[in-house]
Every structure is written in C-alpha cells, then in structure tokens.
PDB file of N, CA and C in Angstrom:
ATOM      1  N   UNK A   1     -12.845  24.513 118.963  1.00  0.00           N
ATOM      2  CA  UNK A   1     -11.896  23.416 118.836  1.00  0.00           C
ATOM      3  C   UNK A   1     -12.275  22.327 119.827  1.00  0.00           C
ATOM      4  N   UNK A   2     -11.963  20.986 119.327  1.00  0.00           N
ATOM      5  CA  UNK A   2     -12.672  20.155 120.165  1.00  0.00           C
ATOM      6  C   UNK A   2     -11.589  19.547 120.932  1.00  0.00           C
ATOM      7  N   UNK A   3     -11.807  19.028 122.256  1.00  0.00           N
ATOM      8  CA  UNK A   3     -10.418  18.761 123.212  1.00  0.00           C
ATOM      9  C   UNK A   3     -10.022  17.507 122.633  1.00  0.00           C
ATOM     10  N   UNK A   4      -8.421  17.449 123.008  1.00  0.00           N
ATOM     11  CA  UNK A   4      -7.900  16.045 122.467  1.00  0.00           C
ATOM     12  C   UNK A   4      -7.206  16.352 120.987  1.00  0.00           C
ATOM     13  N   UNK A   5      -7.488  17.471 120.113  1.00  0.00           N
ATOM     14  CA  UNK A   5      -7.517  17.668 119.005  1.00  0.00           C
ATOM     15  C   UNK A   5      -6.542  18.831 118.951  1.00  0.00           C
ATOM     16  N   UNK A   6      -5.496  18.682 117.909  1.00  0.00           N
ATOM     17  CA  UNK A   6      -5.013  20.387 117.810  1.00  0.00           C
ATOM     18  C   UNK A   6      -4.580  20.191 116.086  1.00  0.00           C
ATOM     19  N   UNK A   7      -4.676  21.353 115.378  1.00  0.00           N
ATOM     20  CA  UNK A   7      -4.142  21.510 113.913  1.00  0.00           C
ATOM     21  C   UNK A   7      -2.584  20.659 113.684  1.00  0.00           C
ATOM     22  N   UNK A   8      -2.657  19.929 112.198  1.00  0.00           N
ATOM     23  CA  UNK A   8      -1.604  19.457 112.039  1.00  0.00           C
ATOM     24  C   UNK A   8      -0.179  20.077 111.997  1.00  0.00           C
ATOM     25  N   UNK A   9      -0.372  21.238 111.309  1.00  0.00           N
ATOM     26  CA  UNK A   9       0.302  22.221 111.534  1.00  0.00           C
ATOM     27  C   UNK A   9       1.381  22.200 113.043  1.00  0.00           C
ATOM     28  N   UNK A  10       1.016  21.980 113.972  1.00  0.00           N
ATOM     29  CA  UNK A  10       0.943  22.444 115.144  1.00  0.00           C
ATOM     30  C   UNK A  10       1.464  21.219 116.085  1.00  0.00           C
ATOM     31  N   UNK A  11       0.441  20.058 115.662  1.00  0.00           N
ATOM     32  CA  UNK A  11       0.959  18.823 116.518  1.00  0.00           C
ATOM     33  C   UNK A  11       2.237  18.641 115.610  1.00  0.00           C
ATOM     34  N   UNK A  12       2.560  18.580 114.528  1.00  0.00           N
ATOM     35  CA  UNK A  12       3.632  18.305 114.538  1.00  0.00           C
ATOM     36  C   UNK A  12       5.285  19.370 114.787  1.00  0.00           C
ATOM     37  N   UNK A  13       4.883  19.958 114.955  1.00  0.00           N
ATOM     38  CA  UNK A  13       5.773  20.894 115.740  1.00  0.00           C
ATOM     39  C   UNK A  13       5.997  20.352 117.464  1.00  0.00           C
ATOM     40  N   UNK A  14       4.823  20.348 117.742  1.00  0.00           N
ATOM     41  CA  UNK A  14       4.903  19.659 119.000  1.00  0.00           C
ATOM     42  C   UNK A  14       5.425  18.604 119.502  1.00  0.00           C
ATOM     43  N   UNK A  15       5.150  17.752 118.256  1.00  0.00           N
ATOM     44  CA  UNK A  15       6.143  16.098 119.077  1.00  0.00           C
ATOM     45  C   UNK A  15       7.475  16.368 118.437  1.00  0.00           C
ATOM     46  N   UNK A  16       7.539  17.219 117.781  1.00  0.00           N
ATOM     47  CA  UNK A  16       9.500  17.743 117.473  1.00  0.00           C
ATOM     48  C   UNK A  16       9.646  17.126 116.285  1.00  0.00           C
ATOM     49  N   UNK A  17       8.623  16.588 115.767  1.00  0.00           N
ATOM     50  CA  UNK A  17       9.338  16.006 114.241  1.00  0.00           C
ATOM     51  C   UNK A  17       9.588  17.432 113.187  1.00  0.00           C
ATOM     52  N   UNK A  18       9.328  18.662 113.476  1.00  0.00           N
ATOM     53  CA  UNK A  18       9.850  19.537 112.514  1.00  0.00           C
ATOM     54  C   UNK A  18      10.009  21.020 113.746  1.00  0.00           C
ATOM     55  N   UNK A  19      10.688  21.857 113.524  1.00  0.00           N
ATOM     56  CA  UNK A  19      11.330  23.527 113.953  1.00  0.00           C
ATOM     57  C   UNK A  19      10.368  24.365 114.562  1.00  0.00           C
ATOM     58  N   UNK A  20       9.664  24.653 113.400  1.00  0.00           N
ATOM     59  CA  UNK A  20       8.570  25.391 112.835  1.00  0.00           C
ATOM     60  C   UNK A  20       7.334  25.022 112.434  1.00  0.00           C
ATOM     61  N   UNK A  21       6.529  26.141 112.692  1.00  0.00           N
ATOM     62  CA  UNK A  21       4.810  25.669 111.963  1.00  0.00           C
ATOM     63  C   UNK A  21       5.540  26.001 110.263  1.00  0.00           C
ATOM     64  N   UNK A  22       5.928  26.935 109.860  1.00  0.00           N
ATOM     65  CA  UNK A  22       6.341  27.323 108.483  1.00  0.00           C
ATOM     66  C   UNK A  22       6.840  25.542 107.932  1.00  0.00           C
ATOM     67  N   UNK A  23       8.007  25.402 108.729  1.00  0.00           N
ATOM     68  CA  UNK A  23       8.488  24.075 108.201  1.00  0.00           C
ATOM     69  C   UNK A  23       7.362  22.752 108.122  1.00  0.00           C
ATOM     70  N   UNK A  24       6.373  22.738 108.937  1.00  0.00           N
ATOM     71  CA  UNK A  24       5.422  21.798 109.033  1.00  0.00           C
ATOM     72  C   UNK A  24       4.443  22.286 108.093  1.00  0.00           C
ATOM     73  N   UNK A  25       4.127  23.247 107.868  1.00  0.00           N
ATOM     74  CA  UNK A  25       2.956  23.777 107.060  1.00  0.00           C
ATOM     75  C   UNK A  25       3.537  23.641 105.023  1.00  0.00           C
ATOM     76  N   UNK A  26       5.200  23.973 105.251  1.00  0.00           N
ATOM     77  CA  UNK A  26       5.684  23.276 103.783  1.00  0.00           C
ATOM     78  C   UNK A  26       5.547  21.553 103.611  1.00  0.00           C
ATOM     79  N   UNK A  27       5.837  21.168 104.600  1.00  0.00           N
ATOM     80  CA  UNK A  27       6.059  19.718 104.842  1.00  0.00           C
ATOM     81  C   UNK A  27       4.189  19.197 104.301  1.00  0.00           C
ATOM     82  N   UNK A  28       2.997  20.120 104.740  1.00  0.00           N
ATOM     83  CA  UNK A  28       2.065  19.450 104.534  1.00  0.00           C
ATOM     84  C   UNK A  28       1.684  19.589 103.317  1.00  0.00           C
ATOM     85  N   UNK A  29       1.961  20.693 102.500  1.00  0.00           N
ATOM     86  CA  UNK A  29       1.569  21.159 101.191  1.00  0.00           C
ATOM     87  C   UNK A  29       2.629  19.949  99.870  1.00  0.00           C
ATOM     88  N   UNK A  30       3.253  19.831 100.538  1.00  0.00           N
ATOM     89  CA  UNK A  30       4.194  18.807  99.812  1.00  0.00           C
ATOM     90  C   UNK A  30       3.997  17.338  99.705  1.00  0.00           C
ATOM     91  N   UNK A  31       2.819  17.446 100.811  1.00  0.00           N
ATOM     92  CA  UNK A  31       1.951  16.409 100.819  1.00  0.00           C
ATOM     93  C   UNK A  31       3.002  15.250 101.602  1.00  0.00           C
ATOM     94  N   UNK A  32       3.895  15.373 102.293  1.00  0.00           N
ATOM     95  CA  UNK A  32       4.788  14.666 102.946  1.00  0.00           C
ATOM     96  C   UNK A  32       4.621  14.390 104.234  1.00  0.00           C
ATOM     97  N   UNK A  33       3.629  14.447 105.135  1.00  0.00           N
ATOM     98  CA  UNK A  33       2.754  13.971 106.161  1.00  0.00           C
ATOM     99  C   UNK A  33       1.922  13.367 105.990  1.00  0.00           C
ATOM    100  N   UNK A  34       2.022  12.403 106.679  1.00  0.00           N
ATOM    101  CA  UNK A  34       1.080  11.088 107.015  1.00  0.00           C
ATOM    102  C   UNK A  34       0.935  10.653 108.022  1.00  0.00           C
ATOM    103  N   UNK A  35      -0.610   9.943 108.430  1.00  0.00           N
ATOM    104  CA  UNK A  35      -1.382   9.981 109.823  1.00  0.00           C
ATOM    105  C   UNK A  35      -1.548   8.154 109.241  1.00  0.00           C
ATOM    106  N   UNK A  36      -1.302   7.666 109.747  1.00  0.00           N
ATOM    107  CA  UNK A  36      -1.542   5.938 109.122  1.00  0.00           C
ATOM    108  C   UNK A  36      -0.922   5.664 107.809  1.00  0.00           C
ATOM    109  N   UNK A  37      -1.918   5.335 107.069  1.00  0.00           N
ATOM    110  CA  UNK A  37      -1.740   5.423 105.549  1.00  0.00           C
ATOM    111  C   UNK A  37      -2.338   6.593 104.602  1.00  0.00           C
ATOM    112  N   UNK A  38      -2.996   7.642 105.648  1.00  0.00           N
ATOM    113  CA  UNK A  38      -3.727   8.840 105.245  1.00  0.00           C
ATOM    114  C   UNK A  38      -2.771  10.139 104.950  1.00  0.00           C
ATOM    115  N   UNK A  39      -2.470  10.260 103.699  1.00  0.00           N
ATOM    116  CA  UNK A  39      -2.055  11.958 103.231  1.00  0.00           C
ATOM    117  C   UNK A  39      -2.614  12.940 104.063  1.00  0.00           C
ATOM    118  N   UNK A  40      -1.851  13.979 104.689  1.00  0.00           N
ATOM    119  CA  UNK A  40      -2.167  15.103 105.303  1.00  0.00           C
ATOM    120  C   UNK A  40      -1.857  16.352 104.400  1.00  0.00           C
ATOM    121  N   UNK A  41      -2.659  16.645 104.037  1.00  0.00           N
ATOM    122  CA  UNK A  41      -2.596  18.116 103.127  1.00  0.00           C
ATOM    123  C   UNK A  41      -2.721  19.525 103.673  1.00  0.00           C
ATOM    124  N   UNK A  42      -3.445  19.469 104.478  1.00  0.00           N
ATOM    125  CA  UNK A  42      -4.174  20.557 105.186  1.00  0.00           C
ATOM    126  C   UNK A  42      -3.226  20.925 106.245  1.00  0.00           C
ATOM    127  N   UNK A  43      -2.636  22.133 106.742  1.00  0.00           N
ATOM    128  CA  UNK A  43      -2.360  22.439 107.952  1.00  0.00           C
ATOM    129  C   UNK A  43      -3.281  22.639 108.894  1.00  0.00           C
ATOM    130  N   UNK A  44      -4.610  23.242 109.149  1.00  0.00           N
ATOM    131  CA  UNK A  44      -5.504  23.607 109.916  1.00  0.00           C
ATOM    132  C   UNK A  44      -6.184  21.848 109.936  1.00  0.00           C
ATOM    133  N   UNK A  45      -5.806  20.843 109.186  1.00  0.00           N
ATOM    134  CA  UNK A  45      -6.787  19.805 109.574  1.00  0.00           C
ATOM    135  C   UNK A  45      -6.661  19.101 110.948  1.00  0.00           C
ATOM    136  N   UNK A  46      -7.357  18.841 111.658  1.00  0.00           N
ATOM    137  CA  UNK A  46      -7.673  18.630 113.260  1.00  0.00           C
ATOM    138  C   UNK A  46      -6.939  16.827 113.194  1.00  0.00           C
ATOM    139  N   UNK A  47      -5.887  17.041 114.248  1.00  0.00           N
ATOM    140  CA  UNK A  47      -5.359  15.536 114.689  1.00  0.00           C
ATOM    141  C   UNK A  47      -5.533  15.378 115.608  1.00  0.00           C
ATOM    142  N   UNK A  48      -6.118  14.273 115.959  1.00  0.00           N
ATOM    143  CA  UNK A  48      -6.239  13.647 117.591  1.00  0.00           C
ATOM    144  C   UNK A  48      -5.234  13.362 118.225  1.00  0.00           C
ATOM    145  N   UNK A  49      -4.575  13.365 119.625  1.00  0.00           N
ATOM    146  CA  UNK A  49      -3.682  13.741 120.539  1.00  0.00           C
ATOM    147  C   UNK A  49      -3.080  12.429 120.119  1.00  0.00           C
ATOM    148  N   UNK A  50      -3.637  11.332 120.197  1.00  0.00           N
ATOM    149  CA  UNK A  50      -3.613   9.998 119.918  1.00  0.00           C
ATOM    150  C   UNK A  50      -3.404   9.165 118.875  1.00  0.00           C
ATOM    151  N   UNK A  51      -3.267  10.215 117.587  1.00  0.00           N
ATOM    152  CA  UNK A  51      -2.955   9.486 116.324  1.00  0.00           C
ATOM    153  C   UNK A  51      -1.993   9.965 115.788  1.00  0.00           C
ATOM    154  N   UNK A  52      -1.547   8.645 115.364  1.00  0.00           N
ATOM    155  CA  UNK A  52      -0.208   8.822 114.855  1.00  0.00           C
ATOM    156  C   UNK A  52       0.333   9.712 114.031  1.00  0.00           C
ATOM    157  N   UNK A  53       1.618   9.956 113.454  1.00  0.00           N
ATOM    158  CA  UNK A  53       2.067  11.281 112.626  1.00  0.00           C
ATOM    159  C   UNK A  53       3.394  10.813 112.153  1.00  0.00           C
ATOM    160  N   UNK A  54       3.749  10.799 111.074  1.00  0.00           N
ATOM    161  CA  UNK A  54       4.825  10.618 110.243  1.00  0.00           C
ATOM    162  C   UNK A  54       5.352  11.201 108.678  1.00  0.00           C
ATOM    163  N   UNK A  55       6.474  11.736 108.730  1.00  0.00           N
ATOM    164  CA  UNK A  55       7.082  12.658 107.962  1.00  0.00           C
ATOM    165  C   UNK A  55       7.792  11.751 107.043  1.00  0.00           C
ATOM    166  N   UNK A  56       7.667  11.562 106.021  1.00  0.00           N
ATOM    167  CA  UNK A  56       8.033  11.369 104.965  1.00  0.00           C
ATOM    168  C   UNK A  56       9.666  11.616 104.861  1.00  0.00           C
ATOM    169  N   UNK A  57       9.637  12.529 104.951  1.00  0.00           N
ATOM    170  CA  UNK A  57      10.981  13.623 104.890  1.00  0.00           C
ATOM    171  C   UNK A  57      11.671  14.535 106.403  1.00  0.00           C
ATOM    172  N   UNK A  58      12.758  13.966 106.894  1.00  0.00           N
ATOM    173  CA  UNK A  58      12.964  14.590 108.296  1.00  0.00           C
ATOM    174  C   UNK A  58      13.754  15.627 107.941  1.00  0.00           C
ATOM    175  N   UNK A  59      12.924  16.626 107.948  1.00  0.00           N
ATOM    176  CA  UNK A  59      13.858  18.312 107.532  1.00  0.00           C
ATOM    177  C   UNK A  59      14.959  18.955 108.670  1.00  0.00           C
ATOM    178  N   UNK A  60      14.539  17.711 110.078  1.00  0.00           N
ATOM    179  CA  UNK A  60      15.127  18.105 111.556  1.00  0.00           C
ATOM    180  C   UNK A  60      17.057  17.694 111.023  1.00  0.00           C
ATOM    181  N   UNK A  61      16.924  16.474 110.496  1.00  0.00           N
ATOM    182  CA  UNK A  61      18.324  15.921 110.494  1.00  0.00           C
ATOM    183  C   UNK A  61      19.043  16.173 109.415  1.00  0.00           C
ATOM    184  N   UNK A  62      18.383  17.440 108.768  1.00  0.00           N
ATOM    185  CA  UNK A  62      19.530  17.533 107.328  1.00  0.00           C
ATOM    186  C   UNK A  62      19.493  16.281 106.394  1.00  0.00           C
ATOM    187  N   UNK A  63      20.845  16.591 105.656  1.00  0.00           N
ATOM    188  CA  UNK A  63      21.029  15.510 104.558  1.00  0.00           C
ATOM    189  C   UNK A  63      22.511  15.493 104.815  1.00  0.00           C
ATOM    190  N   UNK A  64      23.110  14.759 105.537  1.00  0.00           N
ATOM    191  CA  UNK A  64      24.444  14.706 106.097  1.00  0.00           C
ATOM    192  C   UNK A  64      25.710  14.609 104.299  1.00  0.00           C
ATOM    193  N   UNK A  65      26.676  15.160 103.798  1.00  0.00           N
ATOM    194  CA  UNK A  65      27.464  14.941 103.190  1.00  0.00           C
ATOM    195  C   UNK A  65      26.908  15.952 102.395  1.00  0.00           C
ATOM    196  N   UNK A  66      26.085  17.067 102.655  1.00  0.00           N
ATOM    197  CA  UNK A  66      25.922  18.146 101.437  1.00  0.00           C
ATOM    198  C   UNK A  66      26.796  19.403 101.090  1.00  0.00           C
ATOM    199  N   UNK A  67      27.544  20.051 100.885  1.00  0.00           N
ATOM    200  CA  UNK A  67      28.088  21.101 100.853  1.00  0.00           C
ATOM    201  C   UNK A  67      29.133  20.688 100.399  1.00  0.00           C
TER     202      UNK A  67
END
C-alpha cells in the first residue's frame, strides 16, 4: 500500500460520512460515491488522503418523517 493512500471503503468511514465499511462498501456498489466528478465503484480502490469524497446519499442522517 502506498502512503497517503487508504481503500475507499475505509476513507470513507473515516471522515464519518458513513457507520460502517458494510455501509460504505453498499454505498460504493450503488455507485453513490464520488471523488470529483469520478464514480467510485470499487471498495478496495486506493484514495489519496487529499482527495475529495462525496456521497450522493447520506445514510448517516436518515430520511427524517419516515415511519
């Protein structure tokens, strides 16, 4: 693994935009992560410490008025 770099999977767990690797690893297959304007598909694909990350879908805050 190269430094600076960790699986998407993973960084995004890390900056708190999702719970779980499970929840981040659905989030990527759903194709609902994005690094710029770049689709993230892959959980194991390598993100730089330094580039950006954005969720489509915030699974953290619910969907307020459901039940």
């Amino acid at each position: 693994m190269k430094p600076g770099k960790t699986r998407a999977d993973v960084a995004l767990v890390d900056r708190g935009l999702v719970e779980s690797r499970a929840k981040a690893q659905a989030l990527l297959m759903a194709g609902q992560v994005f690094s710029k304007e770049a689709r993230i598909t892959k959980a194991g694909q390598m993100i730089g410490d330094d580039q950006p990350l954005r969720c489509a879908a915030s699974p953290i805050h619910g969907f307020p008025g459901v039940g």
